[in-house]
PDB file of N, CA and C in Angstrom:
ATOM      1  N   UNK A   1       0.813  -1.179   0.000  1.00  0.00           N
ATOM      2  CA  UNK A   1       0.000   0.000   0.000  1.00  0.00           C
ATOM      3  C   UNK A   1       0.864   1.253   0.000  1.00  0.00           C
ATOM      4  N   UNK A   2       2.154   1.360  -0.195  1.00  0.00           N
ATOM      5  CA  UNK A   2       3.313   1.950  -0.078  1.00  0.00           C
ATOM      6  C   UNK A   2       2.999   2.483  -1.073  1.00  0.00           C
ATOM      7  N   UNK A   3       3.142   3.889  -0.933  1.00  0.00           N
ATOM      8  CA  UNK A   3       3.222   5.467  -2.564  1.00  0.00           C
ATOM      9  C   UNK A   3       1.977   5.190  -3.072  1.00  0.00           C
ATOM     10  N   UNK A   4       0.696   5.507  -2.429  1.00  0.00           N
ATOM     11  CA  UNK A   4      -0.542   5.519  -3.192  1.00  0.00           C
ATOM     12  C   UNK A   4      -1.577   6.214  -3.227  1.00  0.00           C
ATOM     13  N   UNK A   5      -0.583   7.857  -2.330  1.00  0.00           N
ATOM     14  CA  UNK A   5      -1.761   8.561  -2.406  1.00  0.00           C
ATOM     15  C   UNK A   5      -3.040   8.534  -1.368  1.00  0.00           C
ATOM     16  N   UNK A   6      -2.569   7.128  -0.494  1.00  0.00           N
ATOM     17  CA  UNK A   6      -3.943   7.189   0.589  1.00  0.00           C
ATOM     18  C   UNK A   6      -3.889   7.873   1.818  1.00  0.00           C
ATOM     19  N   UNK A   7      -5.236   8.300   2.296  1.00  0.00           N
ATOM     20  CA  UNK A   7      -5.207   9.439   3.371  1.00  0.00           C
ATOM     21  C   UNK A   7      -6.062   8.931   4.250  1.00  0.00           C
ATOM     22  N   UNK A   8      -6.714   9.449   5.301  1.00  0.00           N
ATOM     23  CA  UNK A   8      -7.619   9.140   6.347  1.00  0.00           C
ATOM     24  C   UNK A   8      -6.676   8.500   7.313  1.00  0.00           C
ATOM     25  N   UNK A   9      -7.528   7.718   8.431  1.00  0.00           N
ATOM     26  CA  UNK A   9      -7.231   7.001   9.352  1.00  0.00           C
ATOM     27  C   UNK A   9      -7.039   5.539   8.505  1.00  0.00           C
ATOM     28  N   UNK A  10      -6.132   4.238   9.066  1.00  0.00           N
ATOM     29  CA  UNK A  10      -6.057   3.100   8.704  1.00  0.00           C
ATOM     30  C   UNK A  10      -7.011   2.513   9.557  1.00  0.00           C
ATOM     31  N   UNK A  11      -7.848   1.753   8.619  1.00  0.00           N
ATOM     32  CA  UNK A  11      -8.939   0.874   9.341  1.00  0.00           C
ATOM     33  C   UNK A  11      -9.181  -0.199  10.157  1.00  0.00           C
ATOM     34  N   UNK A  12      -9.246  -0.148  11.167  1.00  0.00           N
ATOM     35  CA  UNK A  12      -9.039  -1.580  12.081  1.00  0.00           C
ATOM     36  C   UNK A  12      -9.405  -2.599  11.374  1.00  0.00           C
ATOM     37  N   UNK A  13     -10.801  -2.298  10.963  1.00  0.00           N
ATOM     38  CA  UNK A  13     -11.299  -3.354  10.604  1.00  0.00           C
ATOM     39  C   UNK A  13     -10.583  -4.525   9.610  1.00  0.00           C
ATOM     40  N   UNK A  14      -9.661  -3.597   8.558  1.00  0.00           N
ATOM     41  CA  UNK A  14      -8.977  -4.202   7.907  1.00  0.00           C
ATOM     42  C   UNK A  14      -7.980  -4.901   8.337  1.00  0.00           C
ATOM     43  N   UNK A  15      -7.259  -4.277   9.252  1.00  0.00           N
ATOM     44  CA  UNK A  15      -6.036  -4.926   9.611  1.00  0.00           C
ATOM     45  C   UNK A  15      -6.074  -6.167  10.616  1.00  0.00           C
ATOM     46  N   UNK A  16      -7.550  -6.479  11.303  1.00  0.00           N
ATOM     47  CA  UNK A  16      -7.806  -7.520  11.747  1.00  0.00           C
ATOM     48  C   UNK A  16      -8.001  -8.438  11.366  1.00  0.00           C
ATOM     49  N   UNK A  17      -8.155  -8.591   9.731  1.00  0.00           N
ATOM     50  CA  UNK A  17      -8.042  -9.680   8.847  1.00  0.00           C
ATOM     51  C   UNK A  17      -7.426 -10.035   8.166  1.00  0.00           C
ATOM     52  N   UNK A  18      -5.976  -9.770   8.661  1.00  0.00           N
ATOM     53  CA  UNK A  18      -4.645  -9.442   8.205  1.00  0.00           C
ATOM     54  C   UNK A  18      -3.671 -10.224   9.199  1.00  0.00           C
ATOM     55  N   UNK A  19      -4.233 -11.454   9.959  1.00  0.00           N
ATOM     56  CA  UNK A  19      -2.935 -11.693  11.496  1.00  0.00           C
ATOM     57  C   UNK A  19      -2.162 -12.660  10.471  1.00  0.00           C
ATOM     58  N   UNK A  20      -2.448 -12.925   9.281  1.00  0.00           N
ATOM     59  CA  UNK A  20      -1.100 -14.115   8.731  1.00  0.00           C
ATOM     60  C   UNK A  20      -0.152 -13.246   7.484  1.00  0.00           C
ATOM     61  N   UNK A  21      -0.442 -11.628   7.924  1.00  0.00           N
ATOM     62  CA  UNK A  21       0.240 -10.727   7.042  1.00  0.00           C
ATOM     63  C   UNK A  21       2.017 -10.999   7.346  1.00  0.00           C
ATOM     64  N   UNK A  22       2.776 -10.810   6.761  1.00  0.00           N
ATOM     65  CA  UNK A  22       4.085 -10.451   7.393  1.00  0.00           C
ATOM     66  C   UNK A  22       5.037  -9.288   7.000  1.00  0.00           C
ATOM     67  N   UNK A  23       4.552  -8.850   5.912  1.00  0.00           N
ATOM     68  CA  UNK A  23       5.458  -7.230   6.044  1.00  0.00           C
ATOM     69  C   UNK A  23       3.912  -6.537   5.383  1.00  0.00           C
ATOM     70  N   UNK A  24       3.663  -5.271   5.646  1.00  0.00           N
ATOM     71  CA  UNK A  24       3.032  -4.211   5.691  1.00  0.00           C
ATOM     72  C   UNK A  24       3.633  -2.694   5.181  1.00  0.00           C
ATOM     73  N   UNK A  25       3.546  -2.757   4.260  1.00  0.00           N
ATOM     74  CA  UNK A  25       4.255  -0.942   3.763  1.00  0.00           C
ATOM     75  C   UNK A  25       3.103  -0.212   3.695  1.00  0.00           C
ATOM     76  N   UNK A  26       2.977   0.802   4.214  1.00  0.00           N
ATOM     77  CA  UNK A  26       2.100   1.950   4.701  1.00  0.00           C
ATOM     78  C   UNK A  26       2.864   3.289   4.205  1.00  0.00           C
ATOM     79  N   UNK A  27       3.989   3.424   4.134  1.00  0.00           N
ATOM     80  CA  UNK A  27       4.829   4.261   3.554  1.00  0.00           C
ATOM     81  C   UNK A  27       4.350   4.849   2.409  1.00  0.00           C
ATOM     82  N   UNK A  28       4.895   6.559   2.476  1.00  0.00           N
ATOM     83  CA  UNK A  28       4.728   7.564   1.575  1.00  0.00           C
ATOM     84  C   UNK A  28       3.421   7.835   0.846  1.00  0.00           C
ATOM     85  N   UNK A  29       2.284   7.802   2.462  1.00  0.00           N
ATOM     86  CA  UNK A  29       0.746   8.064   1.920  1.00  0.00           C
ATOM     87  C   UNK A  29       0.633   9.231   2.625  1.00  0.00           C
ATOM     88  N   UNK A  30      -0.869   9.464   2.991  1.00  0.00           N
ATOM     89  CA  UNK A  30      -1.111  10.882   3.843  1.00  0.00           C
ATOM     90  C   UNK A  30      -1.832  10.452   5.179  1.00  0.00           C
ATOM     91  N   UNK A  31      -1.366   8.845   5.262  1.00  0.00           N
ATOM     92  CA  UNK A  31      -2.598   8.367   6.540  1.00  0.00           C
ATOM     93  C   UNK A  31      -2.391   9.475   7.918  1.00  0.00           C
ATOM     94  N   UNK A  32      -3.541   9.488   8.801  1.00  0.00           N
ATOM     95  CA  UNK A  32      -3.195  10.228   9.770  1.00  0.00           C
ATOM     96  C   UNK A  32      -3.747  10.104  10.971  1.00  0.00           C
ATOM     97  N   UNK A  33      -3.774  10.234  11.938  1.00  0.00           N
ATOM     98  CA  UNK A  33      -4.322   9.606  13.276  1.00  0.00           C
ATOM     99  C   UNK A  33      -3.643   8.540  13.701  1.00  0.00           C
ATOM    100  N   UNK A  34      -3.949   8.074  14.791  1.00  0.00           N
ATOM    101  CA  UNK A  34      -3.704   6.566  15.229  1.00  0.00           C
ATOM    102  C   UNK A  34      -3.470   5.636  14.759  1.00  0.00           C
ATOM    103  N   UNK A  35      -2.117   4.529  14.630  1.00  0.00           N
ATOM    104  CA  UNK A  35      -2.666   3.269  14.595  1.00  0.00           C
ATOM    105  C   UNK A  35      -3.593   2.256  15.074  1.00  0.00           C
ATOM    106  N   UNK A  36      -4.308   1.884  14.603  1.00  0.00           N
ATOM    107  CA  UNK A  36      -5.187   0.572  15.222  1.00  0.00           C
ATOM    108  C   UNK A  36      -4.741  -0.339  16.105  1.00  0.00           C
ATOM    109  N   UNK A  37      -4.700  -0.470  17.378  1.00  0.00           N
ATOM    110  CA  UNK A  37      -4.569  -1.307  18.336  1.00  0.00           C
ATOM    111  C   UNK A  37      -4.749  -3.097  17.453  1.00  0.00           C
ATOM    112  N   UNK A  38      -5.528  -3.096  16.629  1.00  0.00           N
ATOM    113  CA  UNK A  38      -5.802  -4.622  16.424  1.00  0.00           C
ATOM    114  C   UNK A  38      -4.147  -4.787  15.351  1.00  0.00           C
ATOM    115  N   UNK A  39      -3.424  -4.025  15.019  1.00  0.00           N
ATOM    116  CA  UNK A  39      -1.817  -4.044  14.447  1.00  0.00           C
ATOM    117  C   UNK A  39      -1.123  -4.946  15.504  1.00  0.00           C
ATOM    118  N   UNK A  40      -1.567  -5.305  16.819  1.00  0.00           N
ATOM    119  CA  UNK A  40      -1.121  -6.120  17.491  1.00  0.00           C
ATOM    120  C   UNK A  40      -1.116  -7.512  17.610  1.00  0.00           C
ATOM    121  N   UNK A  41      -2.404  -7.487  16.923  1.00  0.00           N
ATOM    122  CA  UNK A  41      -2.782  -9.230  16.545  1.00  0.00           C
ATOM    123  C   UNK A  41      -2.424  -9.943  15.408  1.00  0.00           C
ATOM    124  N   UNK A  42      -1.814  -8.778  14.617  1.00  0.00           N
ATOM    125  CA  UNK A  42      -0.590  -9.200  13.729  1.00  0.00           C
ATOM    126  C   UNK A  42       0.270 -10.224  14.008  1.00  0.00           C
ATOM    127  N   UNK A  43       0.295 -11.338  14.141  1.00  0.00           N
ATOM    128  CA  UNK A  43       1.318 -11.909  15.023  1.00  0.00           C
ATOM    129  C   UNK A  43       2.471 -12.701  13.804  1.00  0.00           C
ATOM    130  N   UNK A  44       2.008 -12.678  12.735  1.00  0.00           N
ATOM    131  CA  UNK A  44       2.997 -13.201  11.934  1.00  0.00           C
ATOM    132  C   UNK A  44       3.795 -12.105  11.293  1.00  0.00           C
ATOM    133  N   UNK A  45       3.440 -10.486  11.552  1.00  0.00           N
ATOM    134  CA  UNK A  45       4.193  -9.106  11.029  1.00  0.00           C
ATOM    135  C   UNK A  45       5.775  -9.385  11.457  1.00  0.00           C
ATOM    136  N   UNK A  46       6.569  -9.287  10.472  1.00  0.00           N
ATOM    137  CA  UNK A  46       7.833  -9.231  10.645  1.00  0.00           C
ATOM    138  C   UNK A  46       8.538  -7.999  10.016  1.00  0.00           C
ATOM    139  N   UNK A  47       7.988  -7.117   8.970  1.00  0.00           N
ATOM    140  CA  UNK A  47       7.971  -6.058   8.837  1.00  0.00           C
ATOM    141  C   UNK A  47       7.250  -5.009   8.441  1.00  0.00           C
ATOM    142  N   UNK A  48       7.429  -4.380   9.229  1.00  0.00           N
ATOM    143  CA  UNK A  48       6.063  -3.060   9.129  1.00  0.00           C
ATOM    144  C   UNK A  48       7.060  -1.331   8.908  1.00  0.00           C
ATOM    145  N   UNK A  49       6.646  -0.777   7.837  1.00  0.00           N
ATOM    146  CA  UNK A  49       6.952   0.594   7.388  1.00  0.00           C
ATOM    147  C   UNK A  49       5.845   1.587   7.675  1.00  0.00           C
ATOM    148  N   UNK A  50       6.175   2.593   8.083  1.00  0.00           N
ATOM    149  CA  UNK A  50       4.740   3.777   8.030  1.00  0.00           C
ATOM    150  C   UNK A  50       5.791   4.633   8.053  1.00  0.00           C
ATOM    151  N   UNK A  51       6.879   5.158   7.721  1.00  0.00           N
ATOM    152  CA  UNK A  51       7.082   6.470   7.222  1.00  0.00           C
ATOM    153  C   UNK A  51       6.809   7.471   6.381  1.00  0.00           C
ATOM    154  N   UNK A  52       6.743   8.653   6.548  1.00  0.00           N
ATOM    155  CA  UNK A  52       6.219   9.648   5.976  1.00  0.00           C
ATOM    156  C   UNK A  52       5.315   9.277   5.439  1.00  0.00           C
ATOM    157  N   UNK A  53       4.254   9.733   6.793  1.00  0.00           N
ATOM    158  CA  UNK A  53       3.297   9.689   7.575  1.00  0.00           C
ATOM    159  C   UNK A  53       2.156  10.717   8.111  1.00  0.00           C
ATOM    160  N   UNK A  54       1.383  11.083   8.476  1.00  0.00           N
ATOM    161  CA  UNK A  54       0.806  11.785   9.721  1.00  0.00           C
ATOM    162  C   UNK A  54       0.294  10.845  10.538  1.00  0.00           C
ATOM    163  N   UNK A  55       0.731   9.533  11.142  1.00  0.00           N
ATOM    164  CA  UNK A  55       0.682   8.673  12.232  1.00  0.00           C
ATOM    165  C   UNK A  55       1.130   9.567  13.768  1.00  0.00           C
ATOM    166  N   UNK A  56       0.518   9.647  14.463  1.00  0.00           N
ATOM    167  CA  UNK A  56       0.558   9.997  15.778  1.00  0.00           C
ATOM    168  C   UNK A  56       0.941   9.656  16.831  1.00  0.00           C
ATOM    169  N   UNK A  57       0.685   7.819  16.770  1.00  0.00           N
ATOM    170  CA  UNK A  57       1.070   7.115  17.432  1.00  0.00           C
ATOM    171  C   UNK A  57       0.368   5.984  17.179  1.00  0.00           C
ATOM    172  N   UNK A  58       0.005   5.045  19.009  1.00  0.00           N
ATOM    173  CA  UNK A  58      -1.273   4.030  18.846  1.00  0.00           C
ATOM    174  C   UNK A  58      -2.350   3.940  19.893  1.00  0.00           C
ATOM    175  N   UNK A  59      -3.315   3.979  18.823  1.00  0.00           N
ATOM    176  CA  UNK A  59      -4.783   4.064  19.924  1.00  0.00           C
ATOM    177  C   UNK A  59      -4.407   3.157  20.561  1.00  0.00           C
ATOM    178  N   UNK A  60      -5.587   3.318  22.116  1.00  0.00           N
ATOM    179  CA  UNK A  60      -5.455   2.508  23.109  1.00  0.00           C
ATOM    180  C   UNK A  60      -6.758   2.218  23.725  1.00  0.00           C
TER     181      UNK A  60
END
């Protein structure tokens, strides 16, 4: 999802159907707000990018 122009918040919903993901590029969009707490149930993520960003941090 890396260089595509996408903006808003990243959707939990999505990323909860995502736990056998293992790398994630989020990189060089306009996302902004919070990460999604369910990024935790990721459990097979071995690499994850979100630079240049408006990420804030992670909801809680």
């Amino acid at each position: 999802m890396g260089s595509n122009k996408l903006s808003g918040q990243i959707p939990a919903s999505t990323l909860s159907q995502c736990s056998q993901l293992q790398e994630l590029w989020l990189s060089n969009n306009s996302f902004s707000g919070t990460l999604p707490k369910e990024i935790g149930n990721m459990t097979q993520l071995q690499k994850f990018y979100a630079y240049m960003n408006n990420i804030t941090g992670f909801s809680t």
